[in-house]
C-alpha atoms as a PDB file:
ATOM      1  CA  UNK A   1       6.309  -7.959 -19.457  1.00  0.00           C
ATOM      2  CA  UNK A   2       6.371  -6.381 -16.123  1.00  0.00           C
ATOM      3  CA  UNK A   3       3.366  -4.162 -15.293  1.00  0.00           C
ATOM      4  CA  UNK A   4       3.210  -0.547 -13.697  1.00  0.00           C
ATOM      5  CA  UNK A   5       2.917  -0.375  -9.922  1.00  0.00           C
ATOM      6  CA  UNK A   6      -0.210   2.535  -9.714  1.00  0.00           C
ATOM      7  CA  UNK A   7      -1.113   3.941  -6.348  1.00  0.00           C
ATOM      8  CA  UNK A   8      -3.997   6.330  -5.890  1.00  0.00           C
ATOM      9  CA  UNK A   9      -4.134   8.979  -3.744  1.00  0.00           C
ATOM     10  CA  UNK A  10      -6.925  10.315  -3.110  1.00  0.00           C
ATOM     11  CA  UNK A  11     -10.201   7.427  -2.588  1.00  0.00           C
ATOM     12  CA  UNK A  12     -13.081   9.751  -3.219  1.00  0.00           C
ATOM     13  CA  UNK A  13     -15.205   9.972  -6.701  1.00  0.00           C
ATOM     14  CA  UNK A  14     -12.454  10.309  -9.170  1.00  0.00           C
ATOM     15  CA  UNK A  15     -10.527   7.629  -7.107  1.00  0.00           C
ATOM     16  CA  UNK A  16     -12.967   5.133  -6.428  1.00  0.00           C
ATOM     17  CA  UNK A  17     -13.103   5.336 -10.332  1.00  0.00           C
ATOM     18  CA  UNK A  18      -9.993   4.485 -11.583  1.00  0.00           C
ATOM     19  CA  UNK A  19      -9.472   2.481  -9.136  1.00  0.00           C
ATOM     20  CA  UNK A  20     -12.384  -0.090  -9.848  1.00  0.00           C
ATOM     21  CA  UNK A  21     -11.159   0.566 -13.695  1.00  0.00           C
ATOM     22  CA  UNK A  22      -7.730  -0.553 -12.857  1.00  0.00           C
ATOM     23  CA  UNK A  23      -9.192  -3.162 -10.873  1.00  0.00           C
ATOM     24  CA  UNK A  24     -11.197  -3.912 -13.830  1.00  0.00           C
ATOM     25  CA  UNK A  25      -7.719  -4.571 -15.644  1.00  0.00           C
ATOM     26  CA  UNK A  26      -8.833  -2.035 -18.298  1.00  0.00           C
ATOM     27  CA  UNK A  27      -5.627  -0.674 -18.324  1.00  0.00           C
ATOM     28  CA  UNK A  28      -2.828  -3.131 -19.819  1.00  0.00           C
ATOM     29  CA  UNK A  29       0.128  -3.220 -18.413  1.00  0.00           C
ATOM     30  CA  UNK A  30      -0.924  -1.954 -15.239  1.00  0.00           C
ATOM     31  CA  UNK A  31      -1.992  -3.223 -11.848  1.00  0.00           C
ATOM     32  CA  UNK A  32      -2.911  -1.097  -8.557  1.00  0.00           C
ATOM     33  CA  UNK A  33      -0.940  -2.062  -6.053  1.00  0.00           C
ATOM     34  CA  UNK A  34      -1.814   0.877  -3.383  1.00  0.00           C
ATOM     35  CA  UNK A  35      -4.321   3.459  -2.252  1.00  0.00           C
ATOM     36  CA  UNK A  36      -4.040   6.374  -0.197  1.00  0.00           C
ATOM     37  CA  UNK A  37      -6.194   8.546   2.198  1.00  0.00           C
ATOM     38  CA  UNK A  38      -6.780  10.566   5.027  1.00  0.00           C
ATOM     39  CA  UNK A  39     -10.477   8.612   6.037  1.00  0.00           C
ATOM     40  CA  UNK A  40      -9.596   5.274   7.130  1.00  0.00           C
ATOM     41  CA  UNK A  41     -12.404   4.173   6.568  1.00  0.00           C
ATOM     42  CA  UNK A  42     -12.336   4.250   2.536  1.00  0.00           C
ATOM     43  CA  UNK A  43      -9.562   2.398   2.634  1.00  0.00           C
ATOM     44  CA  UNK A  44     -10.511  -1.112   4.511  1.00  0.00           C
ATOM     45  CA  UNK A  45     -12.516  -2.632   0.975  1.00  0.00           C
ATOM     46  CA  UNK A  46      -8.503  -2.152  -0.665  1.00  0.00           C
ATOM     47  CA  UNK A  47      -6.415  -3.845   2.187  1.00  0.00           C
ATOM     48  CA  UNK A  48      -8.959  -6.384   2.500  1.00  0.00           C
ATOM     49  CA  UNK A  49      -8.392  -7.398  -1.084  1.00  0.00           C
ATOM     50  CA  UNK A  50      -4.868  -7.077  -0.434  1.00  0.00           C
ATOM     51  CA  UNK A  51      -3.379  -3.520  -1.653  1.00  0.00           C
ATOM     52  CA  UNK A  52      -0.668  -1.575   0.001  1.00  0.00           C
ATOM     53  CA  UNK A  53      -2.843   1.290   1.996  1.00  0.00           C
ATOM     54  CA  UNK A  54      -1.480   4.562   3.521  1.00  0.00           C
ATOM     55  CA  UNK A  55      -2.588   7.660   5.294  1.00  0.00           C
ATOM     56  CA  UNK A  56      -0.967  10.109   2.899  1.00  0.00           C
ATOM     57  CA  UNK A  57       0.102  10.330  -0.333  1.00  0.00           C
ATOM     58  CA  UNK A  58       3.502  11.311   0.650  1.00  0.00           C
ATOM     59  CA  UNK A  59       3.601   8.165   2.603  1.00  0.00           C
ATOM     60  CA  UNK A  60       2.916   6.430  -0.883  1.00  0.00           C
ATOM     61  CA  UNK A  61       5.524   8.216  -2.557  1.00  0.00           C
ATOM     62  CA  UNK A  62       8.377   7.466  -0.478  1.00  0.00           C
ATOM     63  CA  UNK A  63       7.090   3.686  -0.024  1.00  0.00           C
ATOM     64  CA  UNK A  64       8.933   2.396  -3.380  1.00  0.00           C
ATOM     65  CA  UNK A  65       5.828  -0.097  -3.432  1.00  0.00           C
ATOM     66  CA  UNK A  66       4.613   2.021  -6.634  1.00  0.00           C
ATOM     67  CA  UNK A  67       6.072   3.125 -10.172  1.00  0.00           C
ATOM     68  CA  UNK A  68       3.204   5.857 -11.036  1.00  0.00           C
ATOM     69  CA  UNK A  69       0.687   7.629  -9.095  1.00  0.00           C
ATOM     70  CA  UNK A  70      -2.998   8.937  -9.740  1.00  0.00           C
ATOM     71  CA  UNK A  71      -3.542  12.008  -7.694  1.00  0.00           C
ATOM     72  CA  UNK A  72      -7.233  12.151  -7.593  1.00  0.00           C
ATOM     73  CA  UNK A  73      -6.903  14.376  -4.294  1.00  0.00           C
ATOM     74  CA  UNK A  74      -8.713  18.188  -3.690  1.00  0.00           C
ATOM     75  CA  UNK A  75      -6.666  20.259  -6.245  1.00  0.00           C
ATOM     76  CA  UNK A  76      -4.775  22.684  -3.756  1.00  0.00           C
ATOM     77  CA  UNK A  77      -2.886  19.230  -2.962  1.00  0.00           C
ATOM     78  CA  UNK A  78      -2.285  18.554  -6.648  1.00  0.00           C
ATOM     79  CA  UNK A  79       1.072  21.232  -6.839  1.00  0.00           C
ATOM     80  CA  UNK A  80       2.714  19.553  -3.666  1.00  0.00           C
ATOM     81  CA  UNK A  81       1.755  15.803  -4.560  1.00  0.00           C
ATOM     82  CA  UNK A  82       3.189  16.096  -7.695  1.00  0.00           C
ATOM     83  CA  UNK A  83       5.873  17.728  -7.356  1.00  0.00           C
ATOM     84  CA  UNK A  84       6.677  15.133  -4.716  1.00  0.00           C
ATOM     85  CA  UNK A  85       5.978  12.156  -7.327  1.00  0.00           C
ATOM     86  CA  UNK A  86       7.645  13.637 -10.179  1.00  0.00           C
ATOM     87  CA  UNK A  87      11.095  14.175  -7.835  1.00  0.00           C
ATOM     88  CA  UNK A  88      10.313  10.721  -6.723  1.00  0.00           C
ATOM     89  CA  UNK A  89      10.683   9.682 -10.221  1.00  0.00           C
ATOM     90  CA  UNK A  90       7.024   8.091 -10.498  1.00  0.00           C
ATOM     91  CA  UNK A  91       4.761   8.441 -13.352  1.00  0.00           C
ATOM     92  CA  UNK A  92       2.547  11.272 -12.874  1.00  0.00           C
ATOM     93  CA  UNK A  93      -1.411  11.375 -13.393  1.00  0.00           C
ATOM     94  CA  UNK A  94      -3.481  14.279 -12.380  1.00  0.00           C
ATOM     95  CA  UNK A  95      -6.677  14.180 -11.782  1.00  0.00           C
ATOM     96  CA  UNK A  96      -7.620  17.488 -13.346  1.00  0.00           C
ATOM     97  CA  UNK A  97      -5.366  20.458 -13.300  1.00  0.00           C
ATOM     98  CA  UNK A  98      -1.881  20.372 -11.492  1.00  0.00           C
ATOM     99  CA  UNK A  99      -2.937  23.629  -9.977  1.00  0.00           C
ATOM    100  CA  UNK A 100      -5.644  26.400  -9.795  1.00  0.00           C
ATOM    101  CA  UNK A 101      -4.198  29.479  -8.416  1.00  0.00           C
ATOM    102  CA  UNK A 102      -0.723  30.352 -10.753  1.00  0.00           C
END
């Protein structure tokens, strides 16, 4: 069985979370394969272990390194991130609601 290619975007709380989960394999079928995030520094633990590691999440999304994507990002970025992924054809998990303000 092949497993799902998940990137994050997005390395703070919610990120750091299901990433370590994922990590954790707690998730079957899946493996994380990439992280995203505009502070360098919270990415150098994941591309020291080996993960794909961008700047942006719409780096991520045009990569093809990933199947689905965790956007665990501020939520005025959810609507554009998304949006991007889903037209991407990625999976799609966000990390509370796709957006706030419509």
């Amino acid at each position: 069985m092949n497993k799902v290619r998940i990137g994050i975007v997005g390395m703070g709380n919610m990120g750091r979370f299901h990433a370590q989960d994922l990590r954790d394999c707690k998730v079957e079928g899946a493996e994380l394969v990439a992280v995203a995030s505009t502070s360098p520094e919270k990415l150098k633990e994941y591309g020291e272990e080996g993960l794909k590691v961008f700047g942006g999440g719409e780096e991520m999304i045009r990569s093809g390194e990933i199947d689905a994507i965790v956007i665990a990002t501020p939520h005025y970025q959810h609507v554009s991130l998304g949006i991007q992924a889903l037209e991407a054809g990625l999976h799609l998990m966000v990390e509370k609601p796709i957006a706030a303000h419509k």
